[in-house]
C-alpha atoms as a PDB file:
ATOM      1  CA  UNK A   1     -19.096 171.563-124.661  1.00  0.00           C
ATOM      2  CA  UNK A   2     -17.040 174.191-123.076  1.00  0.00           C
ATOM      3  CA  UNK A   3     -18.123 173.131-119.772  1.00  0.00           C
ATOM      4  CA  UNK A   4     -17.400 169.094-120.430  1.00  0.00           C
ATOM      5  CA  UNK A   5     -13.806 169.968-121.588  1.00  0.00           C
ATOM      6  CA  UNK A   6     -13.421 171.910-119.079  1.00  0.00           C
ATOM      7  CA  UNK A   7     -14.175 169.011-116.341  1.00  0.00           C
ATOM      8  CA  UNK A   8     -12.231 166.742-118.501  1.00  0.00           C
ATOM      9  CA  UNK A   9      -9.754 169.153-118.164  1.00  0.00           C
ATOM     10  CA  UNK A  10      -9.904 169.101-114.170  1.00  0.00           C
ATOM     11  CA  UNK A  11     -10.000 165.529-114.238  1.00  0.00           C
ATOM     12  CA  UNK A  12      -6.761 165.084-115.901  1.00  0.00           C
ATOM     13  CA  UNK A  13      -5.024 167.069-113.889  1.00  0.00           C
ATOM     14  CA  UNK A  14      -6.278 165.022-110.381  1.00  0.00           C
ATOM     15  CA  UNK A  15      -5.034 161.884-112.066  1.00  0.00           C
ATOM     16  CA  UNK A  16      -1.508 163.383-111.704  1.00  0.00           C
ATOM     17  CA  UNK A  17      -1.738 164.894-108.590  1.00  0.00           C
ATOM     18  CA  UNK A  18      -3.276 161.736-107.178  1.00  0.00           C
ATOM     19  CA  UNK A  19      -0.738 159.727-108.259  1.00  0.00           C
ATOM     20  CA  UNK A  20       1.618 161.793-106.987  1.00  0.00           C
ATOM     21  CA  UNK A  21       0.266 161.650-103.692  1.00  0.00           C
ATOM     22  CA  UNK A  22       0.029 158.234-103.819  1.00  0.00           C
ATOM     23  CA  UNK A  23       3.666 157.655-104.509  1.00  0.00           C
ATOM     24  CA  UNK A  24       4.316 160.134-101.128  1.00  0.00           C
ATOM     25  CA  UNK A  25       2.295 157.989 -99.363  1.00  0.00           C
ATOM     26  CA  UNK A  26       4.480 154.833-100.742  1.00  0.00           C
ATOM     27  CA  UNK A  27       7.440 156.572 -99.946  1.00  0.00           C
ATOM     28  CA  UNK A  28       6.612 157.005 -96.287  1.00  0.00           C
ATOM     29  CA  UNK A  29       5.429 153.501 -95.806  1.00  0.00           C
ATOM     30  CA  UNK A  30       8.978 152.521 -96.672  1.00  0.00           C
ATOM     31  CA  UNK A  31      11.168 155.396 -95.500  1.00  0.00           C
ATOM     32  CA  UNK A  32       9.771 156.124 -92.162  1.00  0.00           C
ATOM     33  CA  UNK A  33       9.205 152.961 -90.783  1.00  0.00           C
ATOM     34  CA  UNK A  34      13.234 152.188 -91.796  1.00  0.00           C
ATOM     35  CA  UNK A  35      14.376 155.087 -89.909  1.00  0.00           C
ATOM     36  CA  UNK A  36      12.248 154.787 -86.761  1.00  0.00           C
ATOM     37  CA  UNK A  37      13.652 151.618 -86.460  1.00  0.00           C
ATOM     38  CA  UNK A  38      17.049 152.519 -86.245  1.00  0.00           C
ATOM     39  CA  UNK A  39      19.326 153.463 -83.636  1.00  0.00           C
ATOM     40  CA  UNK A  40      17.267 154.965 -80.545  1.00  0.00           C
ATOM     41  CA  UNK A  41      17.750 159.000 -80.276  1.00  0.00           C
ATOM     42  CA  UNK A  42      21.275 160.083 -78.744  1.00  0.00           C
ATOM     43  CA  UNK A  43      22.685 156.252 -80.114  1.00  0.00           C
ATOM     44  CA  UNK A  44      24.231 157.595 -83.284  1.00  0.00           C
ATOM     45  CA  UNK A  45      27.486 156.249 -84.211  1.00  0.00           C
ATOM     46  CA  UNK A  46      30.755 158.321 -84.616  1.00  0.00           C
ATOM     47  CA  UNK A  47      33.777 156.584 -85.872  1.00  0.00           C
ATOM     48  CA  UNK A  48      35.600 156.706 -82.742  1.00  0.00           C
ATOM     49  CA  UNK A  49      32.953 154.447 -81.320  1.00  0.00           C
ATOM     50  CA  UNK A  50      33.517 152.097 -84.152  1.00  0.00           C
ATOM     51  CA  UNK A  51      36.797 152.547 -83.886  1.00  0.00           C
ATOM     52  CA  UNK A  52      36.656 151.170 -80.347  1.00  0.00           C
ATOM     53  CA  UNK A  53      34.271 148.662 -80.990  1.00  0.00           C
ATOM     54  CA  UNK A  54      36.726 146.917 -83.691  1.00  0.00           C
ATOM     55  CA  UNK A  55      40.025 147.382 -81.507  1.00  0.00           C
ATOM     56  CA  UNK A  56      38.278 146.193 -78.502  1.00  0.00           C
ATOM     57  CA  UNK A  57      37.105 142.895 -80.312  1.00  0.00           C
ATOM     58  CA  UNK A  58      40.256 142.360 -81.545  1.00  0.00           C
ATOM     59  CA  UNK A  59      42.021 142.113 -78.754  1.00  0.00           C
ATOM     60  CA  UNK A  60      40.061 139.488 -77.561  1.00  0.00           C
ATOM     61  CA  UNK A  61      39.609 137.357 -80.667  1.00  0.00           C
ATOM     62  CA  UNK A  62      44.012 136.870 -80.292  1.00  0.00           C
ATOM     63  CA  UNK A  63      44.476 138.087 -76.687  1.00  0.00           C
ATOM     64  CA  UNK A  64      41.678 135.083 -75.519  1.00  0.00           C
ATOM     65  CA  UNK A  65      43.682 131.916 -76.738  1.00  0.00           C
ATOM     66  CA  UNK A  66      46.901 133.696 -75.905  1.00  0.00           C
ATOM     67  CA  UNK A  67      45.589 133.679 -72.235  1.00  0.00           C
ATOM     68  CA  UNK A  68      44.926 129.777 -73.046  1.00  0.00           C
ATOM     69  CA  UNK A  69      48.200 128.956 -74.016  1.00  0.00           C
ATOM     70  CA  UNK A  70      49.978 130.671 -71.320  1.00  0.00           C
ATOM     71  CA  UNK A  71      47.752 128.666 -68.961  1.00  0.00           C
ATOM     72  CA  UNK A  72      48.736 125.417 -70.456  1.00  0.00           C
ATOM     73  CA  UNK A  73      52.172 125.965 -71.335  1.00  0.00           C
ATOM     74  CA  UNK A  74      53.429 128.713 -69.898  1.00  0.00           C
ATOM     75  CA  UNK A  75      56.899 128.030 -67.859  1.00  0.00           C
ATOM     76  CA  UNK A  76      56.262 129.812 -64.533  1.00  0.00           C
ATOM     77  CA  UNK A  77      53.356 129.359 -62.459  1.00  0.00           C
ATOM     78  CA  UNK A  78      52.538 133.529 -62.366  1.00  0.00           C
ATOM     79  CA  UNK A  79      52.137 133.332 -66.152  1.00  0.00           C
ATOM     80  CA  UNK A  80      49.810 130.233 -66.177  1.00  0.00           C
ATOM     81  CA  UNK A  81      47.659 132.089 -63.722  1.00  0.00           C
ATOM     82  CA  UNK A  82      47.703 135.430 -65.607  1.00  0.00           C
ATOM     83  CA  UNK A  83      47.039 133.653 -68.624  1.00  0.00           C
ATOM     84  CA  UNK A  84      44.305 132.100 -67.586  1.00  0.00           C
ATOM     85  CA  UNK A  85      42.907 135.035 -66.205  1.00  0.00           C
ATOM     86  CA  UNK A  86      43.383 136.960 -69.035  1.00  0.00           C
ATOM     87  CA  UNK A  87      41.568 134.665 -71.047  1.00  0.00           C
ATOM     88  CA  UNK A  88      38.385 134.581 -69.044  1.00  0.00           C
ATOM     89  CA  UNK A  89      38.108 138.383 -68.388  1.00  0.00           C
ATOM     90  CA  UNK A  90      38.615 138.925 -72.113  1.00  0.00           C
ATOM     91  CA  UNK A  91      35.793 136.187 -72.838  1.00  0.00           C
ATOM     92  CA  UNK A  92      33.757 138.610 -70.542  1.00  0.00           C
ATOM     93  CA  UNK A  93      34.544 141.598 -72.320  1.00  0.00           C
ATOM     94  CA  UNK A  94      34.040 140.200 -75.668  1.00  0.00           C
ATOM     95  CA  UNK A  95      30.426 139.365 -74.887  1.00  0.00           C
ATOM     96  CA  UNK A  96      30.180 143.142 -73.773  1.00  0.00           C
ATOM     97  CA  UNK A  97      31.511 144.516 -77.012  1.00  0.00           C
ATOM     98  CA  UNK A  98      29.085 141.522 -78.794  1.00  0.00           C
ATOM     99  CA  UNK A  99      25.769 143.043 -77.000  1.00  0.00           C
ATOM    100  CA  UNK A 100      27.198 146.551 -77.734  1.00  0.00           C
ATOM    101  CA  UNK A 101      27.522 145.728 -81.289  1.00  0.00           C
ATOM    102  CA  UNK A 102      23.985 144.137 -81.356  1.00  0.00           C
ATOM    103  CA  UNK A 103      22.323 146.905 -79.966  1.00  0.00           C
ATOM    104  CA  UNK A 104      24.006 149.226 -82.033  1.00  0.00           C
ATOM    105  CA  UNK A 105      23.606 147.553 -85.335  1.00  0.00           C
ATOM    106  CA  UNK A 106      26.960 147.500 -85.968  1.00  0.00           C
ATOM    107  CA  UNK A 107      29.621 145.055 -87.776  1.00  0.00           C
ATOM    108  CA  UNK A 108      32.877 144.051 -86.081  1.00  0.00           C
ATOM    109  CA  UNK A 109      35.535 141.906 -87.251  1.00  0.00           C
ATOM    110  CA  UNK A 110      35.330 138.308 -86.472  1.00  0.00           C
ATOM    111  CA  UNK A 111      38.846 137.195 -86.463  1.00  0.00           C
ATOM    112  CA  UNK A 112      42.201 138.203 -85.569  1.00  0.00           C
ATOM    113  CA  UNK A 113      44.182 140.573 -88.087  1.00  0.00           C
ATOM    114  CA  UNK A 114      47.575 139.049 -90.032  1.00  0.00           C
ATOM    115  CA  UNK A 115      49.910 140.663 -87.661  1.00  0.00           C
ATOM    116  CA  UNK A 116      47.602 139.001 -84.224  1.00  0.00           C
ATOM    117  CA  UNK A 117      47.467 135.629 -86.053  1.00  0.00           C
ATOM    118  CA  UNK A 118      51.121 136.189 -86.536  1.00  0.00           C
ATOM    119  CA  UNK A 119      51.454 136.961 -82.350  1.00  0.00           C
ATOM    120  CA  UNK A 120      49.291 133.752 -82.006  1.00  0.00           C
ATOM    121  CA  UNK A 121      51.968 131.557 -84.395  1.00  0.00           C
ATOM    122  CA  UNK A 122      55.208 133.030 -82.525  1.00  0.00           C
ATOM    123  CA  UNK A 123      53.749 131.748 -79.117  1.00  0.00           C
ATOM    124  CA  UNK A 124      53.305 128.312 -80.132  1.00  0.00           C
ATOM    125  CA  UNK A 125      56.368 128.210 -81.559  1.00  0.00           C
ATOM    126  CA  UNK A 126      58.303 129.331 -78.567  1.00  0.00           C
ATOM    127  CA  UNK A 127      58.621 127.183 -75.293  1.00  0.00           C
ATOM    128  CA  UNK A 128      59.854 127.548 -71.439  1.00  0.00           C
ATOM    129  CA  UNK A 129      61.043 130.889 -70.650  1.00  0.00           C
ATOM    130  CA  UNK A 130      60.979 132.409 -74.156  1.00  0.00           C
ATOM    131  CA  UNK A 131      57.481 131.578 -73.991  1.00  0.00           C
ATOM    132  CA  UNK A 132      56.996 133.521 -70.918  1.00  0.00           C
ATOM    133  CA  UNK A 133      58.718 136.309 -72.284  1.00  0.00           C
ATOM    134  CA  UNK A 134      56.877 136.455 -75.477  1.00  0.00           C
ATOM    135  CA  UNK A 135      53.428 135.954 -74.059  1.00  0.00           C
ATOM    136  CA  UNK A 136      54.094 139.303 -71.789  1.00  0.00           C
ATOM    137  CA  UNK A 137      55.609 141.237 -73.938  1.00  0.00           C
ATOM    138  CA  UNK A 138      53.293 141.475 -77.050  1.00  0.00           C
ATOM    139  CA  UNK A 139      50.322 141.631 -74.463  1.00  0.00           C
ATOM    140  CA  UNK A 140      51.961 144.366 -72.464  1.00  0.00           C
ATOM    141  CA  UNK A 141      52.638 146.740 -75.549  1.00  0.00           C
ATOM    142  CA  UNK A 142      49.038 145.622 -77.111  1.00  0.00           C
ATOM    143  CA  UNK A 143      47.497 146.718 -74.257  1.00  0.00           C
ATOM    144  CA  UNK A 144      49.537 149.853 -73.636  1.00  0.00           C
ATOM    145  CA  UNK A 145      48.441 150.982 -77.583  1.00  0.00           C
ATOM    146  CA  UNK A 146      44.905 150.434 -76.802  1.00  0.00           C
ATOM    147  CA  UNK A 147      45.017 152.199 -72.979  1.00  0.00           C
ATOM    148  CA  UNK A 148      44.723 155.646 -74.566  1.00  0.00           C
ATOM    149  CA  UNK A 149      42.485 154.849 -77.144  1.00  0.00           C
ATOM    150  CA  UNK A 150      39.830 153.772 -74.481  1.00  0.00           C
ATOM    151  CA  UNK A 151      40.440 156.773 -72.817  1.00  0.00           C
ATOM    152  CA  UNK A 152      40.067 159.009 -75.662  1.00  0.00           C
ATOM    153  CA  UNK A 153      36.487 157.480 -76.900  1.00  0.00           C
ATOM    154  CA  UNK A 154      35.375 157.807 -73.233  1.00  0.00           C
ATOM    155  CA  UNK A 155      36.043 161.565 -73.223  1.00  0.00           C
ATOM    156  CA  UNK A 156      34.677 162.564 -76.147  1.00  0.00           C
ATOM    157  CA  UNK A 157      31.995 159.666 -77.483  1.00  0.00           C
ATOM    158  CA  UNK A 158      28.006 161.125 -77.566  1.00  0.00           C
ATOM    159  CA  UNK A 159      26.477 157.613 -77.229  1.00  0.00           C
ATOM    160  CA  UNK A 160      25.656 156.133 -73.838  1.00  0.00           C
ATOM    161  CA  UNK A 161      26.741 152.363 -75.260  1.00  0.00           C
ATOM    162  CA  UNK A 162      29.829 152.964 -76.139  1.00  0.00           C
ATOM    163  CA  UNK A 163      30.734 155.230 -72.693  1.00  0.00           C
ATOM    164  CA  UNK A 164      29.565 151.804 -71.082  1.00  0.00           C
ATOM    165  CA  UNK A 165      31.745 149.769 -73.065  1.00  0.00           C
ATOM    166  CA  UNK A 166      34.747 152.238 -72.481  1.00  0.00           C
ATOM    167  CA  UNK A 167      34.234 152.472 -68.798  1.00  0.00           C
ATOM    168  CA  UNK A 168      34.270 148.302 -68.806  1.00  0.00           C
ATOM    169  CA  UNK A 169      37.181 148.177 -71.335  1.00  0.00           C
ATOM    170  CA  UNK A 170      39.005 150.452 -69.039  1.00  0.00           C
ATOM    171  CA  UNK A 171      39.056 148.592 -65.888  1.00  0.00           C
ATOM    172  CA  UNK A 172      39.983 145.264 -67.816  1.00  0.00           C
ATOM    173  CA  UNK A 173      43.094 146.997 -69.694  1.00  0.00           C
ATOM    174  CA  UNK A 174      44.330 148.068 -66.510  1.00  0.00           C
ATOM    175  CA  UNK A 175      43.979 145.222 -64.921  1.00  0.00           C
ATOM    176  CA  UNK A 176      45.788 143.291 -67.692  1.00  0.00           C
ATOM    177  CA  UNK A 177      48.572 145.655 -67.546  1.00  0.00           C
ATOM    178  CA  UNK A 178      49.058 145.370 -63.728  1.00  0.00           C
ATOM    179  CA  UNK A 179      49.145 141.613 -64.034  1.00  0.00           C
ATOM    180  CA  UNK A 180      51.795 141.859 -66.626  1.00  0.00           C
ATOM    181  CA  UNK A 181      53.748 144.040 -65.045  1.00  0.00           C
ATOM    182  CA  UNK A 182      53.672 141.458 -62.031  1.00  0.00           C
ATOM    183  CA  UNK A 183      55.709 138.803 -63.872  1.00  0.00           C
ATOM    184  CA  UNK A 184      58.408 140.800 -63.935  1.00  0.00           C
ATOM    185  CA  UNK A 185      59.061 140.743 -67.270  1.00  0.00           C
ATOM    186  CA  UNK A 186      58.357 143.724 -68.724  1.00  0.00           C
ATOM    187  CA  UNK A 187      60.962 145.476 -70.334  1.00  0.00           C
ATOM    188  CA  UNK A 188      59.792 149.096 -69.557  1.00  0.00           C
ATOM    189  CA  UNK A 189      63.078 150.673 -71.580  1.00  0.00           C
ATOM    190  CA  UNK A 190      61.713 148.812 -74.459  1.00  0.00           C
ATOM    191  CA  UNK A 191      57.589 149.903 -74.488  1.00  0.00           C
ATOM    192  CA  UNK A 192      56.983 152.237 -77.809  1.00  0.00           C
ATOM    193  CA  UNK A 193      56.892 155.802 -76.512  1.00  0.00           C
ATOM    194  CA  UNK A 194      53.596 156.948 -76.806  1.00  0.00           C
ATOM    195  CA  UNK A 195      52.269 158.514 -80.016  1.00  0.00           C
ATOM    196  CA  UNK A 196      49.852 161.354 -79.210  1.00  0.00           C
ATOM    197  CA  UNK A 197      49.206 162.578 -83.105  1.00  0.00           C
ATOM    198  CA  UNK A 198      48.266 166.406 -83.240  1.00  0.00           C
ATOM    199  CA  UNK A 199      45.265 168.006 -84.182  1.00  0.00           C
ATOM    200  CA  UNK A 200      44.310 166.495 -87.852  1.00  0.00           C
ATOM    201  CA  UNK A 201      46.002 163.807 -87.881  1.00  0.00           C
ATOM    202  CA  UNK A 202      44.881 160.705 -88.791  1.00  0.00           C
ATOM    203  CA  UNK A 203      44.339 157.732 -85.833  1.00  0.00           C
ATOM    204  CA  UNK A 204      41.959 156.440 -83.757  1.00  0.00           C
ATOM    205  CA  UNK A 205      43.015 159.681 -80.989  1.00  0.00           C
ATOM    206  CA  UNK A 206      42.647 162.091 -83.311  1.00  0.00           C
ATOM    207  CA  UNK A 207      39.427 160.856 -84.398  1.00  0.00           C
ATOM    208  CA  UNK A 208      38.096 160.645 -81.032  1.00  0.00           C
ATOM    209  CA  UNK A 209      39.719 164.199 -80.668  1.00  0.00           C
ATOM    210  CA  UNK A 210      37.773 165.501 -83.295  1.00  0.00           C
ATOM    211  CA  UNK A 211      34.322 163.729 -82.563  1.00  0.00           C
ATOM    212  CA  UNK A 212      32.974 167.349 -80.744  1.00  0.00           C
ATOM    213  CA  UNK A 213      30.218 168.706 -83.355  1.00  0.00           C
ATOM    214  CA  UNK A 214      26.885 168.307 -81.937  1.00  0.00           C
ATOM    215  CA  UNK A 215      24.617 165.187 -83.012  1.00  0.00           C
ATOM    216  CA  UNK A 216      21.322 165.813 -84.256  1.00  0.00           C
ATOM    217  CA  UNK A 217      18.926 162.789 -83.498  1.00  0.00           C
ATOM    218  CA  UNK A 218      15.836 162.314 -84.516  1.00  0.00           C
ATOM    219  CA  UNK A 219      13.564 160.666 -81.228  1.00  0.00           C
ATOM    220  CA  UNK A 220      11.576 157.388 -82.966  1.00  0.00           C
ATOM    221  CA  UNK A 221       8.840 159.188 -80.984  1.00  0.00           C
ATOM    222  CA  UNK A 222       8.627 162.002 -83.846  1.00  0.00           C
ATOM    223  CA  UNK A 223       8.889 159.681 -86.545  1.00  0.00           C
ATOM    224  CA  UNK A 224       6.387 157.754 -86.055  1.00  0.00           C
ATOM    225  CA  UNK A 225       3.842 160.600 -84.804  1.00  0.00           C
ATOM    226  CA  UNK A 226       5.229 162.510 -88.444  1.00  0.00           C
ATOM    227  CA  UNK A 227       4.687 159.262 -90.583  1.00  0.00           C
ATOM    228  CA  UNK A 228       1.068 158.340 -88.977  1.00  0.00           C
ATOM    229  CA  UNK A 229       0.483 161.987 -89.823  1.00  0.00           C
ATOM    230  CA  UNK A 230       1.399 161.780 -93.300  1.00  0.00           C
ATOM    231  CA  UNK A 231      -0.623 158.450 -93.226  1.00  0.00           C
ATOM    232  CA  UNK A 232      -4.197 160.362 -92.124  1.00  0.00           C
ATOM    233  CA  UNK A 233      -3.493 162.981 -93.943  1.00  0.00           C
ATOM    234  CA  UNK A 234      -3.172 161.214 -97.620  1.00  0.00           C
ATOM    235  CA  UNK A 235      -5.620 158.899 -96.653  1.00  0.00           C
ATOM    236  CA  UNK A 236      -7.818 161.948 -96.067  1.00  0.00           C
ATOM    237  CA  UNK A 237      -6.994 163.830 -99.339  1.00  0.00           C
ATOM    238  CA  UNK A 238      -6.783 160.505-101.767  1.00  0.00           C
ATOM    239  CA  UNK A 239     -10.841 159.971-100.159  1.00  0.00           C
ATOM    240  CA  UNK A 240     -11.753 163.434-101.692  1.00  0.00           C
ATOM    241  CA  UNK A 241      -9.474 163.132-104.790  1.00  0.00           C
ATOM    242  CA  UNK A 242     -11.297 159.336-105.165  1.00  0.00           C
ATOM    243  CA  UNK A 243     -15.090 160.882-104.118  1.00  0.00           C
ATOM    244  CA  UNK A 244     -15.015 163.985-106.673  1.00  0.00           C
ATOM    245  CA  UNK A 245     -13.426 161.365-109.612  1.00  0.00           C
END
């Protein structure tokens, strides 16, 4: 009797064990697969990127049919051309920041904020010169906030989609501003001084500042060779647990 108890004994305690296992072995099956599916190694996204992602799409969800009306109603024939060209290099650089997004996994905002739409409903309001004049300036100072932003990402970010999105974003804001600045109508004494926030501070700068800790990545590579280990291995050990039961 002793020796039936006792074997009893061992067999309820497998029972837990095995189902223990088991529910490892679940875990895995879910876990692992989720996270070696996720953003390749050295991809990781700080909030700087994000940061740039959003204020990049942004600008050309208002700055792209600004561009359009300028082409169709602007007054003088530099700001129909600008705005036309503004509109189709921001069309450009949308679908860049749209593929960045996608291969990122990430969310951006799909239409203009309050103040933008705002921007949007003061253009077609105005007419003839005041148009002109309207249309330059709130792209000029738009641009000039987001021109040290870009910069600021570029410097600092980890992950190799967002440096290519900066270095494109880069060359486009410039450009803008150039073309602005060629109408002639830029009221320099009027441009917001720029706002470099110190250390701590909150802002998309300071975040990008800050954004110099290192980033641990896990290569999908290692995943997968850890969760098909896990895999053999509690196949392995369930067999044995299953074969002395």
């Amino acid at each position: 009797m002793a020796s039936l108890d006792s074997a009893r004994r061992r067999q309820g305690n497998r029972s837990p064990r095995l189902a223990v296992l088991l529910t490892t072995i679940a875990a895995a099956l879910v876990v692992l697969p989720g996270l070696a599916l996720g953003a390749p190694a050295g991809q990781q996204l700080a909030a700087a990127d994000q940061a740039l992602l959003d204020g990049v799409r942004l600008a050309g969800l208002w700055e792209m049919p600004a561009g359009q009306m300028a082409a169709e109603k602007g007054q003088s024939r530099v700001v129909r051309e600008i705005g036309a060209e503004i509109a189709r290099q921001h069309e450009e650089l949308d679908r860049l920041t749209v593929e960045a997004a996608n291969k990122l996994g990430a969310t951006i905002p799909n239409q203009p904020t309050a103040e933008q739409q705002q921007w949007l409903t003061e253009m077609k309001d105005a007419t003839g010169a005041r148009f002109d004049q309207i249309f330059v300036t709130r792209l000029r100072v738009a641009h000039g906030k987001i021109f040290p932003v870009v910069g600021a990402v570029r410097a600092s970010t980890r992950n190799d989609i967002i440096r290519d999105l900066a270095n494109a974003t880069n060359k486009f804001v410039g450009d803008h501003m150039l073309m602005l600045e060629s109408t002639g109508l830029v009221r320099y004494a009027e441009l917001p001084p720029a706002a470099l926030p110190a250390p701590g501070n909150d802002g998309l700068i300071a975040a990008a500042s800050a954004n110099t800790g290192p980033q641990i990545g896990i290569s999908n590579t290692v995943i997968w060779v850890v969760f098909l280990g896990a895999i053999g291995t509690g196949g392995f050990l369930s067999y044995r647990l299953l074969r002395r039961n």
